[in-house]
C-alpha atoms as a PDB file:
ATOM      1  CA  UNK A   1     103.836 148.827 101.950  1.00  0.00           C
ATOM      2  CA  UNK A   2     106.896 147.074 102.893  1.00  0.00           C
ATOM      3  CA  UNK A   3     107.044 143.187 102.791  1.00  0.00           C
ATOM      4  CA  UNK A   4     107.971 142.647 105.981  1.00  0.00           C
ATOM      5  CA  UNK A   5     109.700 139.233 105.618  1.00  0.00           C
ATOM      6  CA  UNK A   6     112.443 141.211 103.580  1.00  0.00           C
ATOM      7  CA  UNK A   7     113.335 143.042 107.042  1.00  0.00           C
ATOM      8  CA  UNK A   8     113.480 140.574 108.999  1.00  0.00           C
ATOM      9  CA  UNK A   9     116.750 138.852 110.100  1.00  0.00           C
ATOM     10  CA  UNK A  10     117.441 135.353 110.562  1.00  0.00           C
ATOM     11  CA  UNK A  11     116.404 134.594 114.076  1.00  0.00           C
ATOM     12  CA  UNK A  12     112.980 136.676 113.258  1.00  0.00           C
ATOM     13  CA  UNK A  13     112.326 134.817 110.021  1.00  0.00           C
ATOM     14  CA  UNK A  14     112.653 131.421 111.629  1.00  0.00           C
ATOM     15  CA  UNK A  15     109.988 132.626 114.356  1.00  0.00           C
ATOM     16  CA  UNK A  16     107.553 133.193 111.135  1.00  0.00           C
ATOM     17  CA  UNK A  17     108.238 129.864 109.300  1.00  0.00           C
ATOM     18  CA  UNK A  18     108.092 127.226 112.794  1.00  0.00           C
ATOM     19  CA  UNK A  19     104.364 127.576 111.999  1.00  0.00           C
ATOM     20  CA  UNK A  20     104.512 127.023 108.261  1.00  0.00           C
ATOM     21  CA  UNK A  21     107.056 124.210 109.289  1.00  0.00           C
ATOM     22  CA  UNK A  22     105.327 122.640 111.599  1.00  0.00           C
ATOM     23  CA  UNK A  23     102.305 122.810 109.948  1.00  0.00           C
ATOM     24  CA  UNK A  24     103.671 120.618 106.948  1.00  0.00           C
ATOM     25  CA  UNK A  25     104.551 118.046 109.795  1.00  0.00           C
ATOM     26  CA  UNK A  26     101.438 117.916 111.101  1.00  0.00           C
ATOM     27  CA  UNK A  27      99.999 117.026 107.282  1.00  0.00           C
ATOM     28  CA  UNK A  28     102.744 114.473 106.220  1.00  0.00           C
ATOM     29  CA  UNK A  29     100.618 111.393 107.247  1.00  0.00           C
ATOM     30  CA  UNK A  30      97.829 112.675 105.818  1.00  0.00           C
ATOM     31  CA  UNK A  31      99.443 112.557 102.480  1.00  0.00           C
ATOM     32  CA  UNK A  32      99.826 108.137 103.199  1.00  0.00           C
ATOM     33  CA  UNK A  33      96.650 106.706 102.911  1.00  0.00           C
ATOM     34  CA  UNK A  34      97.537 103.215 101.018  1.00  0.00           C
ATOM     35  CA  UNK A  35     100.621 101.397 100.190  1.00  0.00           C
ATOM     36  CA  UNK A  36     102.436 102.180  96.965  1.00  0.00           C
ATOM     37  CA  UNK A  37     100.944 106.003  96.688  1.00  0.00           C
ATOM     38  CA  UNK A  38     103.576 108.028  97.965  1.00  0.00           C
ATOM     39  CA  UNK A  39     107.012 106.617  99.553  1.00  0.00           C
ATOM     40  CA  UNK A  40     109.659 108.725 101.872  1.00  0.00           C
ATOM     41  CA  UNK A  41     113.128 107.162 101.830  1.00  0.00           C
ATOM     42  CA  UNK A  42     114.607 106.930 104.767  1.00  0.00           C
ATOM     43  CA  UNK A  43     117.834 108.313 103.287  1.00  0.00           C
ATOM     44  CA  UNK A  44     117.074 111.053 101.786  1.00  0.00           C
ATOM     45  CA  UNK A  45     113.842 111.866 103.158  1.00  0.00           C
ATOM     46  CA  UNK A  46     112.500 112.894  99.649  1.00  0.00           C
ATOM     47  CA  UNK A  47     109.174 111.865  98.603  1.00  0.00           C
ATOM     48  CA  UNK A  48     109.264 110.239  95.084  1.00  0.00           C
ATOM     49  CA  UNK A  49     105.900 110.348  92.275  1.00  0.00           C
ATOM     50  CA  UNK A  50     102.744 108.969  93.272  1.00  0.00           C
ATOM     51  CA  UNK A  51     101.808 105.759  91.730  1.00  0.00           C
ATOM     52  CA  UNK A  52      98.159 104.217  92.770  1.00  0.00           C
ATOM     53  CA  UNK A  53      98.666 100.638  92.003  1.00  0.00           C
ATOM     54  CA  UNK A  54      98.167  98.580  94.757  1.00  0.00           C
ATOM     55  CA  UNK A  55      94.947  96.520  93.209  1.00  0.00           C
ATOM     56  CA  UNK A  56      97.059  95.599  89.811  1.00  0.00           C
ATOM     57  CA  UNK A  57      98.500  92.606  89.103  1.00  0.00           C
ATOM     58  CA  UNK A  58     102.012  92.372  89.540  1.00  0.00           C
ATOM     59  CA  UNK A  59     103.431  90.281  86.276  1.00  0.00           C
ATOM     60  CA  UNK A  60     106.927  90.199  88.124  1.00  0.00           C
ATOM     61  CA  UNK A  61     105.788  87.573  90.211  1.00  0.00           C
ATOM     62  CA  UNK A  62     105.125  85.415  87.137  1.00  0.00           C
ATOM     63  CA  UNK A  63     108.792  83.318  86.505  1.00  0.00           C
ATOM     64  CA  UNK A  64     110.621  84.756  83.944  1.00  0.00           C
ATOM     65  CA  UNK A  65     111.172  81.088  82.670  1.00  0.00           C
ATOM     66  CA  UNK A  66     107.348  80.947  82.028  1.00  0.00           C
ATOM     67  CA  UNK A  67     107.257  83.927  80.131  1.00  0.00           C
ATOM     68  CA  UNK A  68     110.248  82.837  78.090  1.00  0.00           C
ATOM     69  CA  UNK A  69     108.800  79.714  77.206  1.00  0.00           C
ATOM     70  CA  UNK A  70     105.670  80.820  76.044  1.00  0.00           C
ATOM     71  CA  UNK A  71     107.314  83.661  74.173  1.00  0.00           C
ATOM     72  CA  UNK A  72     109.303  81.192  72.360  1.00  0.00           C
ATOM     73  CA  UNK A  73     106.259  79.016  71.687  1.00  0.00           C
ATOM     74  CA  UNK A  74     104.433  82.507  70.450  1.00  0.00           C
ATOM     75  CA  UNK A  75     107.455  83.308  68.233  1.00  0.00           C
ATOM     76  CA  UNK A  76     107.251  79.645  66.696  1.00  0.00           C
ATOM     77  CA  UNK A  77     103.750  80.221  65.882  1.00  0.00           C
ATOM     78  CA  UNK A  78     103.661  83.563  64.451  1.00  0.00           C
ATOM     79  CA  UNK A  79     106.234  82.154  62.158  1.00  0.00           C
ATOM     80  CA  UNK A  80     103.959  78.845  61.256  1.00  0.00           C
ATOM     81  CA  UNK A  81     100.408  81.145  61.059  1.00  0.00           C
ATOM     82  CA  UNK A  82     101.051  84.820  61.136  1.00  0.00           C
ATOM     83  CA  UNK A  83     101.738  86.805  64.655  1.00  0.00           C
ATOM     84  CA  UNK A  84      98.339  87.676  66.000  1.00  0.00           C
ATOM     85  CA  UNK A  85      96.736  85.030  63.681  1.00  0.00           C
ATOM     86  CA  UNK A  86      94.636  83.510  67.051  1.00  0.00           C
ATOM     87  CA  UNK A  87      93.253  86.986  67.618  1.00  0.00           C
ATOM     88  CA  UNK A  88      90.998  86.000  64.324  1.00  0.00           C
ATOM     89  CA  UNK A  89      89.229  83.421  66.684  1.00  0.00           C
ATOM     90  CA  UNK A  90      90.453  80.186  67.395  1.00  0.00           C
ATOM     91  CA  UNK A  91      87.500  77.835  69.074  1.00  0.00           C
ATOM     92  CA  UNK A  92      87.966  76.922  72.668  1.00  0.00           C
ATOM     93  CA  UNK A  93      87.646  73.822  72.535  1.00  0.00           C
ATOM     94  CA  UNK A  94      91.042  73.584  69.794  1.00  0.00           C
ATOM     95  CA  UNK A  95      92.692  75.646  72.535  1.00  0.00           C
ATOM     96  CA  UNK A  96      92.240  73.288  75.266  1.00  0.00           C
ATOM     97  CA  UNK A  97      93.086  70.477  73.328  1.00  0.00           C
ATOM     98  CA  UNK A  98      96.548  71.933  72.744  1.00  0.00           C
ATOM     99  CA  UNK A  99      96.782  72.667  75.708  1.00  0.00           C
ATOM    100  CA  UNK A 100      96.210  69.413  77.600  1.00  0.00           C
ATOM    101  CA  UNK A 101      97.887  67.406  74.359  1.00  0.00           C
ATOM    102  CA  UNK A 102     101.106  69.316  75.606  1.00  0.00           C
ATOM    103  CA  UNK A 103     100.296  68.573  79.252  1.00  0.00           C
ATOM    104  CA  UNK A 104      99.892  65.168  78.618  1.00  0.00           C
ATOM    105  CA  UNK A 105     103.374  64.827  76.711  1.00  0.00           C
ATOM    106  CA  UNK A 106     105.041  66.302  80.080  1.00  0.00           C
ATOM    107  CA  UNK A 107     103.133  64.116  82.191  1.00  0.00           C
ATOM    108  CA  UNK A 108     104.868  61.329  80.171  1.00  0.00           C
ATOM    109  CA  UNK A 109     108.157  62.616  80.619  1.00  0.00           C
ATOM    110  CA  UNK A 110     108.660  64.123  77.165  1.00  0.00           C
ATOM    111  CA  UNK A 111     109.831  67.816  77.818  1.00  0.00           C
ATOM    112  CA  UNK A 112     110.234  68.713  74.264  1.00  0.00           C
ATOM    113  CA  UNK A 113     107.629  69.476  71.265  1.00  0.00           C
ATOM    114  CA  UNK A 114     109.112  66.734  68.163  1.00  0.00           C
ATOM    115  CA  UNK A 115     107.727  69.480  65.411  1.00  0.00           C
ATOM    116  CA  UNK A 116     108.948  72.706  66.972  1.00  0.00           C
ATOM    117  CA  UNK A 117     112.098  71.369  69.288  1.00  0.00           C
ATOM    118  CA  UNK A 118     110.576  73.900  71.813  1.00  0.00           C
ATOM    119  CA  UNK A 119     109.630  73.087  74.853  1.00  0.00           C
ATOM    120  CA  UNK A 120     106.209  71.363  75.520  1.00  0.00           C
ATOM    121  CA  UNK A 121     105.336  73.728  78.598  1.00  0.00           C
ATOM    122  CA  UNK A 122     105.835  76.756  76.407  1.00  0.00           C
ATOM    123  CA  UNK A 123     103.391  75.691  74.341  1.00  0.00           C
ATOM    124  CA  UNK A 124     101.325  74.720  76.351  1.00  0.00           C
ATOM    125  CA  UNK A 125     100.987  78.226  78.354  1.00  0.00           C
ATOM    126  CA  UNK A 126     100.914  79.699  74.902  1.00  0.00           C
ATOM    127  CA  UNK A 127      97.420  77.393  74.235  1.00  0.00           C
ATOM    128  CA  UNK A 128      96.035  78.725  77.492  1.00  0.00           C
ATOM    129  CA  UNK A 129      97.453  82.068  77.168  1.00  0.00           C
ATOM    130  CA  UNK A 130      95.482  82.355  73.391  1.00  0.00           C
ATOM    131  CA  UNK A 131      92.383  80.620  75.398  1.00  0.00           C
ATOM    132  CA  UNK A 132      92.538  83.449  77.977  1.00  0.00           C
ATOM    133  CA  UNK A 133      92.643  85.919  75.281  1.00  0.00           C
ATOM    134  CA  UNK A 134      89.289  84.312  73.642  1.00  0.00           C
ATOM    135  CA  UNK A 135      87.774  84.089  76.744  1.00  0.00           C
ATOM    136  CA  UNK A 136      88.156  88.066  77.312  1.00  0.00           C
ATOM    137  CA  UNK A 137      87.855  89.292  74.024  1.00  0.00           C
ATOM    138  CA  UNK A 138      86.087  87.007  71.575  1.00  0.00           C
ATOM    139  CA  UNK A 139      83.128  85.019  73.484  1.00  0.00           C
ATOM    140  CA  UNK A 140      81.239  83.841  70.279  1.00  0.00           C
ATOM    141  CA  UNK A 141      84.307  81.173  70.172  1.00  0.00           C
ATOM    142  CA  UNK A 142      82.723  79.077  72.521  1.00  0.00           C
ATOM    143  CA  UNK A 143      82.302  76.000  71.881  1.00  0.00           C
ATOM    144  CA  UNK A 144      82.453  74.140  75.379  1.00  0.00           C
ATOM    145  CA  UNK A 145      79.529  71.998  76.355  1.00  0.00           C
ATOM    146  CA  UNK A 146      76.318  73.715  77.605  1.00  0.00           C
ATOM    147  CA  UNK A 147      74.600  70.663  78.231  1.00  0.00           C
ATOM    148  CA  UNK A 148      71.508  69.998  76.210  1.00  0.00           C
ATOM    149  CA  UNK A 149      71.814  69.069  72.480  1.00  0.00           C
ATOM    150  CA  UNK A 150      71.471  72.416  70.726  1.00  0.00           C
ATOM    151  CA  UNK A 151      74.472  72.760  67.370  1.00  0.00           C
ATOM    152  CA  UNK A 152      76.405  74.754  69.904  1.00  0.00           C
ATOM    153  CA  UNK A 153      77.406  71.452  71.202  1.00  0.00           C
ATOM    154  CA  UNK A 154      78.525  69.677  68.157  1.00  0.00           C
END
């Protein structure tokens, strides 16, 4: 049996594909169901990789000042303790204590740490940024008050 597309000439051939053609037209939206999972550019009309995002976080709204900041507060530390050292559990309490000791020197108008010459908002977002870690990963560090008078609230 012959395949009969081979025999065909142009004019015929195009006759076959309009349905294939303009069945793929008909299914393009349904391929778009949320923002981010598959993009068409307008000038090329190509459709680029699928990428189902859309309920993430997006870090690059965070100011890349912020994040250099607390990197540099992160760096200072690793080389003081030992890089990950906080991951070893670090109450909550000491956290927020850093935290809000840093605070308070910017609220005074002191921008700068006097032992590390780094900033004071670095470290500070470094204090919170270890408390957020402890708070996710390592709950027996709590120490904040519970109310009562149980030793968790020494």
């Amino acid at each position: 049996m012959e395949n009969k597309l081979n025999c065909l000439n142009t004019e015929e051939s195009l006759k076959v594909l309009a349905p294939v053609s303009e069945l793929l037209e008909q299914l393009k939206p349904s391929f778009i169901q949320k923002p981010n999972e598959l993009v068409v550019t307008e000038s090329t009309k190509s459709v680029t990789g699928l990428k189902f995002d859309g309920s993430k976080p997006k870090i690059s709204l965070i100011p890349a000042e912020a994040i250099n900041e607390m990197a540099i507060a992160f760096t200072y530390g690793a080389s003081k303790y030992a890089a990950d050292n906080f991951k070893n559990g670090v109450a909550y309490r000491r956290l927020l204590d850093a935290a809000l000791r840093h605070i308070l020197a910017i609220s005074n108008n002191e921008d700068l740490d006097s032992e590390s010459g780094n900033t004071h908002i670095g470290h500070a977002l470094a204090s919170l940024a270890m408390l957020a870690y402890m708070m996710k990963n390592r709950p027996e560090f709590d120490d904040r008050y519970k109310g009562g008078g149980g030793p968790q609230n020494k």
